[in-house]
Protein backbone atom coordinates (compact mmCIF):
# COMPACT_ATOMS: atom_id res chain seq x y z
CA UNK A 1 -17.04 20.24 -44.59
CA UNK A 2 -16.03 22.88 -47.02
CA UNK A 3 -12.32 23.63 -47.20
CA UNK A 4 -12.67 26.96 -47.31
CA UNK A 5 -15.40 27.44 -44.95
CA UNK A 6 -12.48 25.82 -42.40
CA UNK A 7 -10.15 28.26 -43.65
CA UNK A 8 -12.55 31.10 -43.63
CA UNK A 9 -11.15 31.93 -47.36
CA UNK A 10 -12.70 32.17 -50.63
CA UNK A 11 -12.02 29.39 -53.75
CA UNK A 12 -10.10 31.76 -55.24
CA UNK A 13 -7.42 32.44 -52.74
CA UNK A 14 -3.99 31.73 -53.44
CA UNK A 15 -1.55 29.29 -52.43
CA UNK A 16 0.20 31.92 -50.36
CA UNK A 17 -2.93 33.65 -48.57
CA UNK A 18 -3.91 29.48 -48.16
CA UNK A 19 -0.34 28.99 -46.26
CA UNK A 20 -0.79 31.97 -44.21
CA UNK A 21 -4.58 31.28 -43.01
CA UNK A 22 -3.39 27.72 -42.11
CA UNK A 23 -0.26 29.03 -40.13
CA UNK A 24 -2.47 31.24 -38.28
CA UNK A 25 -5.29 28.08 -37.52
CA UNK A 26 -2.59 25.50 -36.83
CA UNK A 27 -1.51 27.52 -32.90
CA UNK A 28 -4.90 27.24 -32.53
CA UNK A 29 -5.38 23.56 -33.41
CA UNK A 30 -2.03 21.96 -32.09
CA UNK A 31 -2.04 18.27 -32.65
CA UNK A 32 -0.66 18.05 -29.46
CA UNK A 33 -3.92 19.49 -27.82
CA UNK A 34 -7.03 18.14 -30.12
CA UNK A 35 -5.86 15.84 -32.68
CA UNK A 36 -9.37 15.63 -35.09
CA UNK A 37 -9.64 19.07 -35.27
CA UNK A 38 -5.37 19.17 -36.67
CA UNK A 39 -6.55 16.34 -38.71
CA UNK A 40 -9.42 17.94 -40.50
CA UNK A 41 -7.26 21.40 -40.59
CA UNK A 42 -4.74 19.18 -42.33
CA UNK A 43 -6.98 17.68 -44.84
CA UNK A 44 -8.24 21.33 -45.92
CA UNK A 45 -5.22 22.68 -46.34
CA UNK A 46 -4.16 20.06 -48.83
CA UNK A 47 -7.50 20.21 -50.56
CA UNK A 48 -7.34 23.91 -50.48
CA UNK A 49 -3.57 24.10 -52.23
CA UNK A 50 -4.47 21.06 -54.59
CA UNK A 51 -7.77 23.53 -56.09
CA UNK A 52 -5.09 26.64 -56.00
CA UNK A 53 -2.32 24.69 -57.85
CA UNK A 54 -5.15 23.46 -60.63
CA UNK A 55 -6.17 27.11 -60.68
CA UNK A 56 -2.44 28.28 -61.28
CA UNK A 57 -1.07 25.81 -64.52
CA UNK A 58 -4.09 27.50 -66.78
CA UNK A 59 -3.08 31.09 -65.83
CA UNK A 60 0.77 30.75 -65.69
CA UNK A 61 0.24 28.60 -69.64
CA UNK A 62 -1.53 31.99 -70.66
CA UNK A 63 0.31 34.47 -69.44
CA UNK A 64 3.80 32.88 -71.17
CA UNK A 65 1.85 33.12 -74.19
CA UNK A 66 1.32 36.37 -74.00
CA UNK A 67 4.51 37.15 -72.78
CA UNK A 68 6.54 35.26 -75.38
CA UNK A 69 5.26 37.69 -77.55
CA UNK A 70 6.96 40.85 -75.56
CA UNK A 71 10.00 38.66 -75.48
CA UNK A 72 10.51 38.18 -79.01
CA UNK A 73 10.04 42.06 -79.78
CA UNK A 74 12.55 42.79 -76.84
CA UNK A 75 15.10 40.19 -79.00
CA UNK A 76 14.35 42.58 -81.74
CA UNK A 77 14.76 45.87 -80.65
CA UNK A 78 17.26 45.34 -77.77
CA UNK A 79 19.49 42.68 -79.46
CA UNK A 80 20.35 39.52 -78.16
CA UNK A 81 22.27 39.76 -74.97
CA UNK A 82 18.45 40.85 -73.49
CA UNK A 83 17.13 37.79 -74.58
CA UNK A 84 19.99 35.42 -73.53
CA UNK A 85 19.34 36.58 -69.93
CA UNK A 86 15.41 36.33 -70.13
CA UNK A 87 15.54 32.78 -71.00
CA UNK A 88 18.32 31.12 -69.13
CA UNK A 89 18.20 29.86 -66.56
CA UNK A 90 20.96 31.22 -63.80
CA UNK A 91 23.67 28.44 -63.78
CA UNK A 92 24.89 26.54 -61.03
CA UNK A 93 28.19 28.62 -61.33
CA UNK A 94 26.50 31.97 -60.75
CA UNK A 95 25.35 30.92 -57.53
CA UNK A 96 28.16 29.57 -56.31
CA UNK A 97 29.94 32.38 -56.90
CA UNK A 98 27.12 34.05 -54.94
CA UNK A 99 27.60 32.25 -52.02
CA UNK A 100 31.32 32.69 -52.50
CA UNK A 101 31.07 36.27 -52.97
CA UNK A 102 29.17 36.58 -49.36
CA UNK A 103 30.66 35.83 -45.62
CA UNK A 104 27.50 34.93 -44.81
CA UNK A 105 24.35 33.01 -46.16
CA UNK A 106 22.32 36.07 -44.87
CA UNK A 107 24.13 38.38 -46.77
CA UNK A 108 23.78 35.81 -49.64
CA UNK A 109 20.56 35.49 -49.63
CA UNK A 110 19.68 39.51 -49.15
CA UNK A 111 21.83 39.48 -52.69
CA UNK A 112 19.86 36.70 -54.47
CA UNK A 113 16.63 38.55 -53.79
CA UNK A 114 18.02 41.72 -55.57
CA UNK A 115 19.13 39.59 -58.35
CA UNK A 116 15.85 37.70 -58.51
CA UNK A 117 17.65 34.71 -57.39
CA UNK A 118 16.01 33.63 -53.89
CA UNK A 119 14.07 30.70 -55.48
CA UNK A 120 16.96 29.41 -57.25
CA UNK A 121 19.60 29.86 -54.24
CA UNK A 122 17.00 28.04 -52.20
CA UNK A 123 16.57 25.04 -53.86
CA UNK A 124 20.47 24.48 -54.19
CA UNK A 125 20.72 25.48 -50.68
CA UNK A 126 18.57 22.55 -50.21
CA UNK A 127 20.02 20.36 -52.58
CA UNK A 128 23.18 20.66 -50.88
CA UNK A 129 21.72 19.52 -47.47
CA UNK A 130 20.78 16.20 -48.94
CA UNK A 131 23.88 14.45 -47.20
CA UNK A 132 23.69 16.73 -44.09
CA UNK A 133 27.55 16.15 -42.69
CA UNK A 134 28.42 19.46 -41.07
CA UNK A 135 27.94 21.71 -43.75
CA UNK A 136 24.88 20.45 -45.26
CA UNK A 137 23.52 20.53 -41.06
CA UNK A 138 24.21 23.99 -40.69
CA UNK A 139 22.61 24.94 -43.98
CA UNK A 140 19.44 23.41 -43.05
CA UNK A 141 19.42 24.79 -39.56
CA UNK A 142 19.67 28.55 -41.23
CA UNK A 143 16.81 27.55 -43.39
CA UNK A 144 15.36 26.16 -40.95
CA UNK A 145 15.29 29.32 -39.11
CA UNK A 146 15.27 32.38 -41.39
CA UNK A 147 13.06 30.72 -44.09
CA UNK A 148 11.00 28.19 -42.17
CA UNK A 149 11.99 25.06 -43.74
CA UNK A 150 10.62 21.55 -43.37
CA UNK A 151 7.35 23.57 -41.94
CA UNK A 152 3.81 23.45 -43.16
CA UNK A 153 4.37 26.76 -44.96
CA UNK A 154 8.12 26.54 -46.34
CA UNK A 155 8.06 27.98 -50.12
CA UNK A 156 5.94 25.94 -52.49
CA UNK A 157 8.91 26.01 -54.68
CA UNK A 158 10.56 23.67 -52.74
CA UNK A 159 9.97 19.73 -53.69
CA UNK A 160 7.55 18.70 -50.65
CA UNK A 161 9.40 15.43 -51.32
CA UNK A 162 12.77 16.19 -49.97
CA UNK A 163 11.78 18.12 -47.18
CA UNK A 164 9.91 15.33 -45.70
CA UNK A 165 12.91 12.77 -46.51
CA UNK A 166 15.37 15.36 -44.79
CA UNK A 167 13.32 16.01 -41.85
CA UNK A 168 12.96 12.35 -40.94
CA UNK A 169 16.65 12.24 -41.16
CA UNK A 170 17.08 15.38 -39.34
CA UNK A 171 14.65 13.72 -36.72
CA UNK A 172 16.78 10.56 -36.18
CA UNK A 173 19.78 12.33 -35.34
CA UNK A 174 17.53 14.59 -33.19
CA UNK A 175 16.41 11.02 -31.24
CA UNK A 176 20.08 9.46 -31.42
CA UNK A 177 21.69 12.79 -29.54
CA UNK A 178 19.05 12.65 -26.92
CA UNK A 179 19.76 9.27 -26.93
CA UNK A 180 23.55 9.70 -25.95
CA UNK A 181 22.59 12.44 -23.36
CA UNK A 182 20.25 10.04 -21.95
CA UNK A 183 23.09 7.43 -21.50
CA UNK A 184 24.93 10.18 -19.83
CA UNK A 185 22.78 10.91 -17.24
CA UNK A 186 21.53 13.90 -18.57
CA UNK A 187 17.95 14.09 -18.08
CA UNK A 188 17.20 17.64 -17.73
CA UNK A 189 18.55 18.13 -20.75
CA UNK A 190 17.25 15.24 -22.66
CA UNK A 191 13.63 16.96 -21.35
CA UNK A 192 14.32 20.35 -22.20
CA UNK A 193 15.59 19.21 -25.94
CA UNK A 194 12.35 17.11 -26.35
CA UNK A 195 10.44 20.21 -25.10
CA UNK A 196 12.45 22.47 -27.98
CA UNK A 197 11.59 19.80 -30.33
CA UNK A 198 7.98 19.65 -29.99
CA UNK A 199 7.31 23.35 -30.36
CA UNK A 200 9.13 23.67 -33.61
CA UNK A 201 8.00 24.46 -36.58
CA UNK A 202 9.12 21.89 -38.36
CA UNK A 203 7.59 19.10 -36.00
CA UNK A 204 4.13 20.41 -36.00
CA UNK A 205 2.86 18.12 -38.82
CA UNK A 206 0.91 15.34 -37.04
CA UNK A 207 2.74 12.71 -38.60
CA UNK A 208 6.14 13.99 -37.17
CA UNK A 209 4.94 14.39 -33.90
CA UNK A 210 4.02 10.89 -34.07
CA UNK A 211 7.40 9.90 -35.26
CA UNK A 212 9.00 12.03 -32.60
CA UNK A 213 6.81 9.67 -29.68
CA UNK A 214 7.58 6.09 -31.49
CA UNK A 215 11.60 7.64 -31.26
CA UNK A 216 11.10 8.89 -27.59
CA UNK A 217 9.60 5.11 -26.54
CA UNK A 218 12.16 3.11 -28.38
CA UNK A 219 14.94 5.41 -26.87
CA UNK A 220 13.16 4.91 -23.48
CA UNK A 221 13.66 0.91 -24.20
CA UNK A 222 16.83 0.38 -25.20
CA UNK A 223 18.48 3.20 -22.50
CA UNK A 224 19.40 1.02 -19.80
CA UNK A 225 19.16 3.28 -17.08
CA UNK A 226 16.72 6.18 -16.33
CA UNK A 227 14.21 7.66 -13.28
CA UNK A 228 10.74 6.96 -13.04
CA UNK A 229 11.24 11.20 -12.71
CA UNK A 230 12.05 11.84 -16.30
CA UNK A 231 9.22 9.54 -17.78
CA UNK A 232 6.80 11.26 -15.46
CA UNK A 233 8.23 14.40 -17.24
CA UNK A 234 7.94 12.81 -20.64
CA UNK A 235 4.40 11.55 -19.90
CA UNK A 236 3.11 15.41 -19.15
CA UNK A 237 4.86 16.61 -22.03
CA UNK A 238 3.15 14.06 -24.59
CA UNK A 239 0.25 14.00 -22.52
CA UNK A 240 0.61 10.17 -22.37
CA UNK A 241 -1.89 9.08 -19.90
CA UNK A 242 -3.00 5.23 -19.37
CA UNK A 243 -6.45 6.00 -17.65
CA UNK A 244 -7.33 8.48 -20.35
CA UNK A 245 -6.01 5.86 -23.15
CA UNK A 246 -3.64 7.94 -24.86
CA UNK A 247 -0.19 5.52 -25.17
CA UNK A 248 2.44 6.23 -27.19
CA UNK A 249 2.83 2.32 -28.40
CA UNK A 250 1.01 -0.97 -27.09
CA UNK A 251 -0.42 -1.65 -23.56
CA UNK A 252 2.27 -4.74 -23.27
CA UNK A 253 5.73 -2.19 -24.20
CA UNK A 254 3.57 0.31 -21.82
CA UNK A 255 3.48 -2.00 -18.80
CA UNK A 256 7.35 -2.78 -19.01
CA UNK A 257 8.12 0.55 -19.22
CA UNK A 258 6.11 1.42 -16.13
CA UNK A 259 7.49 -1.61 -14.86
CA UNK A 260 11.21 -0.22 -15.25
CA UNK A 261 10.49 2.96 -13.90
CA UNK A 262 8.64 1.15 -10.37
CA UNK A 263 12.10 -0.77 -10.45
CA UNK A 264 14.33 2.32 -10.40
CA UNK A 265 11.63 3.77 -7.35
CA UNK A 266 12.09 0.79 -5.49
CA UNK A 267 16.08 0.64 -5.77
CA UNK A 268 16.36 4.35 -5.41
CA UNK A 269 14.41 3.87 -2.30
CA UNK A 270 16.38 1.24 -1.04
CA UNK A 271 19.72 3.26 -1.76
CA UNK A 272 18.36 6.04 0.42
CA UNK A 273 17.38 3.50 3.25
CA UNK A 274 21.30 1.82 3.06
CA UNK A 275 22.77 5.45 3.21
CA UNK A 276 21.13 6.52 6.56
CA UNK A 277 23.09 6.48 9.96
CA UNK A 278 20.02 4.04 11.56
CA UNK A 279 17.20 3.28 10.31
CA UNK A 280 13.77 4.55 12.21
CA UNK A 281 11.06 3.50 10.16
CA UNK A 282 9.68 -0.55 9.42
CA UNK A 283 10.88 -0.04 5.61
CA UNK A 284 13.95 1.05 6.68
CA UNK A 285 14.76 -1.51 9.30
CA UNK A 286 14.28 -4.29 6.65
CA UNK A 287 16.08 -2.99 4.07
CA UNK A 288 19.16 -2.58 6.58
CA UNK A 289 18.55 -6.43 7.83
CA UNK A 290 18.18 -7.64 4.05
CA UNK A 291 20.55 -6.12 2.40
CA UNK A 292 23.38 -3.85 4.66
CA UNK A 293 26.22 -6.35 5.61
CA UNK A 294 26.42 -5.85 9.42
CA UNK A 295 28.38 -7.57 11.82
CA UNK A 296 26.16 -9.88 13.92
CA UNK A 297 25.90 -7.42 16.82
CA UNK A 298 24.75 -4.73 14.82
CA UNK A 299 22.42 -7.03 13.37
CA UNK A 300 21.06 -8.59 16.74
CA UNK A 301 20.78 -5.38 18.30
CA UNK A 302 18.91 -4.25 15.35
CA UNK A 303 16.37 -7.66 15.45
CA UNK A 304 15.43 -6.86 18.77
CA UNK A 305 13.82 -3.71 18.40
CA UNK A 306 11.52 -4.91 15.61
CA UNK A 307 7.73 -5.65 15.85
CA UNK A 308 5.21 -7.52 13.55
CA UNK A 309 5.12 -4.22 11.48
CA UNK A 310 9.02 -4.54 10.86
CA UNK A 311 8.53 -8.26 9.97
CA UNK A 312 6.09 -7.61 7.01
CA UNK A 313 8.11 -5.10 5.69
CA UNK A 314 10.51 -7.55 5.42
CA UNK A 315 8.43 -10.10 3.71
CA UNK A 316 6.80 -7.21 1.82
CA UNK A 317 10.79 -6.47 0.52
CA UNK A 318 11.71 -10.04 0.30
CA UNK A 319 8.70 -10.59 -2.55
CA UNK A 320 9.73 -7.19 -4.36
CA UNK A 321 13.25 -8.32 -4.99
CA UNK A 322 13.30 -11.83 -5.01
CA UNK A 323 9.72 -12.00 -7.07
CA UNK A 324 8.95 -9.10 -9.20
CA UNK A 325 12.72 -7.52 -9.16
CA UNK A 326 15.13 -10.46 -9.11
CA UNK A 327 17.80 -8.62 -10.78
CA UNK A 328 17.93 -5.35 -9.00
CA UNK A 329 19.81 -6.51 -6.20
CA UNK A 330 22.33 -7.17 -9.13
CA UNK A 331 22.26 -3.70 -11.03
CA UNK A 332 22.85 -2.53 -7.25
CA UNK A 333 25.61 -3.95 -6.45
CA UNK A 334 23.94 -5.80 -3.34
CA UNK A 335 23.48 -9.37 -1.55
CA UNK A 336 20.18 -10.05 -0.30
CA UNK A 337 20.15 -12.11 2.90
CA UNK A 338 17.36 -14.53 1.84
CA UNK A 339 17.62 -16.46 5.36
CA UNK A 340 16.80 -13.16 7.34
CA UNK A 341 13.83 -15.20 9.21
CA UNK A 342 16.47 -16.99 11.44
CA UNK A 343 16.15 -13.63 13.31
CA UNK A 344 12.27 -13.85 13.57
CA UNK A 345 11.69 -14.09 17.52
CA UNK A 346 10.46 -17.80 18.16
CA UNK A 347 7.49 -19.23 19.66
CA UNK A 348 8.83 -21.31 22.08
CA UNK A 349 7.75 -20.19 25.26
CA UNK A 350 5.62 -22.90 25.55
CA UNK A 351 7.29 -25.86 25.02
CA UNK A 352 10.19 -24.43 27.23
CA UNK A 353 7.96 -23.61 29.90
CA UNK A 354 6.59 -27.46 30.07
CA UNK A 355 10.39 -28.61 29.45
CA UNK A 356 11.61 -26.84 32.69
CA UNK A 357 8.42 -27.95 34.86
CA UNK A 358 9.42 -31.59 34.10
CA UNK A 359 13.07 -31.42 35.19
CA UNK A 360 11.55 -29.08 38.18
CA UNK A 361 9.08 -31.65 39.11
CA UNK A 362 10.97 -34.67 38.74
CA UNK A 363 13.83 -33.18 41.19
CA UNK A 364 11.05 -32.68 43.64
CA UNK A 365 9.33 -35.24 43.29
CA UNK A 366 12.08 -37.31 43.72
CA UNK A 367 13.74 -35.74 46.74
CA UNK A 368 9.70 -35.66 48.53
CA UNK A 369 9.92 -39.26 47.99
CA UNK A 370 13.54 -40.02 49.54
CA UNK A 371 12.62 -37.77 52.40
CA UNK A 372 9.27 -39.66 53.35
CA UNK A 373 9.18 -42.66 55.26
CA UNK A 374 7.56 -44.36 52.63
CA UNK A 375 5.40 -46.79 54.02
CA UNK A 376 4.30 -44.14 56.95
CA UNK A 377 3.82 -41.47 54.87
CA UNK A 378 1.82 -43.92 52.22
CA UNK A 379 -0.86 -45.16 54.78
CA UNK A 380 -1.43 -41.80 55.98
CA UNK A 381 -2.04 -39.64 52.89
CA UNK A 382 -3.63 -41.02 49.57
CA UNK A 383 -0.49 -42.42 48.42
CA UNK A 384 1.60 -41.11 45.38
CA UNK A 385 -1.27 -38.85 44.37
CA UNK A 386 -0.91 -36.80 47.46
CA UNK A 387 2.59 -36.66 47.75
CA UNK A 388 2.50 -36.01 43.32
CA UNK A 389 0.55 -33.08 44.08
CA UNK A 390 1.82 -30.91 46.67
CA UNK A 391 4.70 -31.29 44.13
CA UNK A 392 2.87 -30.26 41.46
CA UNK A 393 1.44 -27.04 42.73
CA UNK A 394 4.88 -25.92 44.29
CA UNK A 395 6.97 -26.92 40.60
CA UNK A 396 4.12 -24.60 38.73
CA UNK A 397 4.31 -21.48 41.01
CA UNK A 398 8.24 -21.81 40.58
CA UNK A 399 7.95 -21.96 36.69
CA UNK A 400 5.44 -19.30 36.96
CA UNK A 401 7.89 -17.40 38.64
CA UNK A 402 10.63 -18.36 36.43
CA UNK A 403 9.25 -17.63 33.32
CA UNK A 404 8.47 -13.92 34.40
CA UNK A 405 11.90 -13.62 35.41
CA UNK A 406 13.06 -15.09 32.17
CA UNK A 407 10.78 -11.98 30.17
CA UNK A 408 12.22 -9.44 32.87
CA UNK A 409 16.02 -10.33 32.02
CA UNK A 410 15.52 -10.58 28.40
CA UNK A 411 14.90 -7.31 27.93
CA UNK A 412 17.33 -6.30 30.51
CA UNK A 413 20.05 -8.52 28.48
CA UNK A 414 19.34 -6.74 25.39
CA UNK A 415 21.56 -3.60 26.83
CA UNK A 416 24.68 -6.23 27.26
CA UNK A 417 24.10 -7.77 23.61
CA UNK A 418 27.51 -5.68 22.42
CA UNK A 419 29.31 -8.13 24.98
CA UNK A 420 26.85 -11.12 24.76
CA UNK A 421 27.16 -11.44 21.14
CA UNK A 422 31.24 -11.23 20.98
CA UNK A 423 31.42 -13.77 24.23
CA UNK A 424 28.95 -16.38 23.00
CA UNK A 425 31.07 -16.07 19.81
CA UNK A 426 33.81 -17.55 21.60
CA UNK A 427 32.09 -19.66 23.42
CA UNK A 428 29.06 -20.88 21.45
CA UNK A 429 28.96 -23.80 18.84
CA UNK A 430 28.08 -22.07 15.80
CA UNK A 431 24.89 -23.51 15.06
CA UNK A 432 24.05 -22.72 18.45
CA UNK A 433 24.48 -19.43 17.86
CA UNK A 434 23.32 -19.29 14.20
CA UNK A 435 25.16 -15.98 13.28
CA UNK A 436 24.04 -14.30 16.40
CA UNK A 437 20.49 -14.99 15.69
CA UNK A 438 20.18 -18.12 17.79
CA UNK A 439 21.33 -18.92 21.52
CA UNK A 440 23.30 -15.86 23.37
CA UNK A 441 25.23 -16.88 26.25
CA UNK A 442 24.43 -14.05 28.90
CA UNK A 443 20.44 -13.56 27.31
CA UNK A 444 20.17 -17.41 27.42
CA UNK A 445 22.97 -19.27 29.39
CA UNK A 446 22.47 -17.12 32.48
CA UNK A 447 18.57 -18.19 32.96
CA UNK A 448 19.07 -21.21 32.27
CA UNK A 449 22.00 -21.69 34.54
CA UNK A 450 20.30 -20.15 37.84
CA UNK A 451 17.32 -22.85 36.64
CA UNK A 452 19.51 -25.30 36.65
CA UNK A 453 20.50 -23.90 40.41
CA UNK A 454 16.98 -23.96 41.73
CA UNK A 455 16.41 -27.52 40.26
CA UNK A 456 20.24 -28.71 42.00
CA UNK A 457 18.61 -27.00 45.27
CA UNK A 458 15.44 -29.57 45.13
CA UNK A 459 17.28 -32.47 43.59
CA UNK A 460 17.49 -35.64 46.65
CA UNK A 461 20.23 -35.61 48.81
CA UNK A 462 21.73 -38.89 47.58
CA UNK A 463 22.61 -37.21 44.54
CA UNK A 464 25.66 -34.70 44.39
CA UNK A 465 23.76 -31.30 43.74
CA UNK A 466 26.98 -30.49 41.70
CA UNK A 467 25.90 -33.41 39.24
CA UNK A 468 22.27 -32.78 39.63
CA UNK A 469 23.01 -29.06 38.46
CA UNK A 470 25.23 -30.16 35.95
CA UNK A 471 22.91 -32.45 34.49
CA UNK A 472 19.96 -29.82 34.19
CA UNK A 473 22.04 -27.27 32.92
CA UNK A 474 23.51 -29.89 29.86
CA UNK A 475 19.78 -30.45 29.02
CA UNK A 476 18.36 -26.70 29.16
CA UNK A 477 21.75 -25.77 26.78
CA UNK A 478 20.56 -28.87 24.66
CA UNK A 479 16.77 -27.68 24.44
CA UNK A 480 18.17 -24.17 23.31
CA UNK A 481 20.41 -25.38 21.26
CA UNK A 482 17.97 -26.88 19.37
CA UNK A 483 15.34 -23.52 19.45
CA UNK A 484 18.55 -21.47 18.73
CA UNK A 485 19.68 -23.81 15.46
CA UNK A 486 15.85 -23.93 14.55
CA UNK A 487 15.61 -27.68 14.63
CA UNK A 488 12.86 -27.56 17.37
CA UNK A 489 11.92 -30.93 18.33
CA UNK A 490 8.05 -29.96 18.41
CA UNK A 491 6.62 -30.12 15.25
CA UNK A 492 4.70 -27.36 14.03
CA UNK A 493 0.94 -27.89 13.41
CA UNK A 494 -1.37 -25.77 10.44
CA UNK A 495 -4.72 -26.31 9.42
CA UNK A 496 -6.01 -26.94 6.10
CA UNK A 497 -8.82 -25.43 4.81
CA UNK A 498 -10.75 -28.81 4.37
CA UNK A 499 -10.35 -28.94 7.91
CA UNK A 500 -7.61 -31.59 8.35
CA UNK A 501 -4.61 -31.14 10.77
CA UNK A 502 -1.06 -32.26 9.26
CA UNK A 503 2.27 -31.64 10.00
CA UNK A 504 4.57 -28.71 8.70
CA UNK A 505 7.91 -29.10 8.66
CA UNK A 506 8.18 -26.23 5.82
CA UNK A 507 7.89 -23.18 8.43
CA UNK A 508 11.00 -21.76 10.07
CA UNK A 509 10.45 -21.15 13.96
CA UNK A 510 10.14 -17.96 15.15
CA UNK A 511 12.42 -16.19 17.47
């Protein structure tokens, strides 16, 4: 397209009607908002001055030939001091004294227009910014401001050249403050100064802006710590979006930094869980078994009011930090418990239920048969099967009855855990107990003791019931000593998906 059908000017328009058209287009083609239509913007603008600048070196050559006429009969009639001061130049002295002259560089500049100066006083102005230490930083923030410097439509006077070297040095110490405010903690500020930034003047030029991103990422990446808050922030600013495809740098420094700011949620979240008085929800409750050091009663008493939704969100947690966030724990400060399944309730209602009907039935069983006038007793029933059975149905309705008594007190024993876990403490082998997730003395012992009663109570008579009761109560606190220490003598059985049975010794028991 035409460049000055974009700019709506005619090919004879000069380079100062061209700067002033393209300041008005550029608010309404931000590069920010529609990057072609900057682009092509751009590209006529540049055409447009490169035609007016051919246009001006023809007219300014003739019209110093015809003025060097004028000049020389001026030297003639006027004498010489006229002359000197037409064709020097104004020295580097004068405008230092200029700017000495002046408190301000307002004042100094109001002065060099008068003089016919401004051009001059604002390329040494410049000049003197080249090293920008404090002085030269302050100069180029008043130019900056009061004669738009480093923009699209600074003076053309000024060499295009060092205004794009200074404002990429201007832009790294822009990026290396934000940088030390991020380290600080200072976020709100660090958003509100990248905010400032990207509505200036001086940061408008496409390439900039793009500069000003790249610097904003690699700050992001070497900044140790930030929220996932303020690069949500930065992403609505930029407009960085990854379903839309616009990304500041490639899809692989992308995904870590989205990465970094899911780790920050995650141990943000888990602060807030550790800091609560107790815990209420299943996210909670895990993150308080994981990783809050408890004392074992606080821990048991905790255990026993979770469900199968408390138990995946502790598997859930377990994979986050052990998996995908090994070293947050770390930057936290924290120790995961990674054997928090000891406290997983265990299966073994089963296998105890068939353990106690043996010792039940084998006490009966044995006194039926002391009690029986064998050979009597033989001839008139059907032998050992008879006598077996009336045993057998009695010992099953008593472990029937037992076991519900068992479930009735357990949750009744959970109010006493406070004292349970401190007594069986005392009491208790440790691995017994397994830090108060295994084998409690009053929740455990108790039951099995009054078992070991009832079995004592059908034990023969020429057996003390004393040893009889001590017996069964040595091998009940063996059997739950080994549930409680999770060696369970009864292997655990999984299928494969081809079907075949084998035996897994890799899953812990549940409690």
């Amino acid at each position: 397209m035409n460049p000055w059908t974009l700019l709506g000017l005619d090919a004879d328009a000069d380079t100062r009607s061209i700067k002033r058209r393209y300041a008005q287009l550029l608010k309404q083609h931000r590069p920010d908002e529609d990057a072609e239509a900057f682009q092509r913007l751009r590209e006529a603008y540049e055409q447009a001055l490169a035609h007016a600048a051919a246009e001006d070196r023809p007219r300014d050559a003739g019209s110093e030939q015809r003025q060097a006429p004028a000049a020389a009969s001026t030297l003639v009639v006027e004498g010489q001091p006229v002359v000197a001061a037409a064709t020097e130049a104004p020295a580097h002295a004068r405008l230092k004294q200029l700017l000495e002259a002046n408190d301000s560089l307002d004042a100094a500049l109001q002065q060099a227009r008068e003089q016919g100066l401004e051009a001059d006083l604002q390329r040494h102005l410049l000049a003197r910014c080249a090293t920008l230490d404090e002085e030269g930083l302050r100069i180029l923030r008043w130019g900056m401001q009061r004669l738009q410097w480093l923009s699209p439509w600074q003076a053309d006077y000024l060499p295009r050249t060092h205004s794009d070297a200074l404002a990429a040095r201007l832009l790294a110490l822009e990026l290396e403050t934000l940088q030390h405010r991020l380290q600080a903690g200072e976020e709100r500020a660090v958003v509100d100064a990248a905010t400032a930034l990207l509505a200036s003047d001086w940061l408008q030029s496409f390439d900039r802006r793009q500069k000003l991103q790249d610097g904003m990422v690699w700050m992001l990446e070497v900044t140790e710590h930030w929220s996932g808050g303020l690069f949500e922030r930065l992403c609505r600013l930029f407009g960085w979006n990854e379903d839309s495809g616009e990304l500041p740098c490639s899809v692989e420094r992308w995904n870590w930094l989205c990465w970094r700011c899911q780790r920050h949620a995650v141990g943000q979240r888990v602060q807030q869980h550790l800091q609560l008085d107790w815990p209420l929800r299943a996210e909670e409750r895990a993150a308080w078994l994981l990783l809050k050091p408890m004392h074992e009663r606080e821990a048991r008493v905790l255990a026993d009011h979770f469900d199968d939704e408390d138990w995946q969100a502790c598997q859930g947690l377990d994979e986050l930090l052990t998996e995908r966030h090994p070293e947050l724990v770390e930057l936290l400060g924290l120790q995961i418990d990674t054997d928090w399944r000891r406290w997983q309730p265990r299966q073994w209602t089963v296998p105890a239920t068939v353990y106690a009907w043996l010792l039940l039935f084998t006490a009966m069983f044995a006194t039926s048969l002391q009690e029986a006038q064998m050979s009597v007793y033989l001839e008139r029933s059907s032998g050992y099967l008879g006598l077996g059975l009336k045993d057998l149905l009695i010992s099953v309705g008593m472990v029937a009855w037992m076991v519900m008594f068992v479930r009735g007190w357990s949750r009744l024993a959970r109010y006493l855990t406070r004292l349970d876990v401190p007594l069986s403490r005392v009491l208790l082998p440790a691995g017994w107990r397994d830090r108060g997730a295994g084998m409690l003395l009053l929740r455990h012992g108790l039951p099995a003791a009054f078992f070991a009663m009832i079995v004592a109570a059908f034990a023969p008579s020429l057996v003390s019931g004393w040893v009889v009761f001590g017996a069964a109560l040595l091998l009940e606190v063996v059997f739950l000593g080994l549930v409680g220490s999770r060696r369970s003598p009864w292997p655990r059985w999984s299928m494969w998906r081809n079907g075949a049975f084998k035996v897994d010794y890799s899953k812990k028991a549940e409690w």
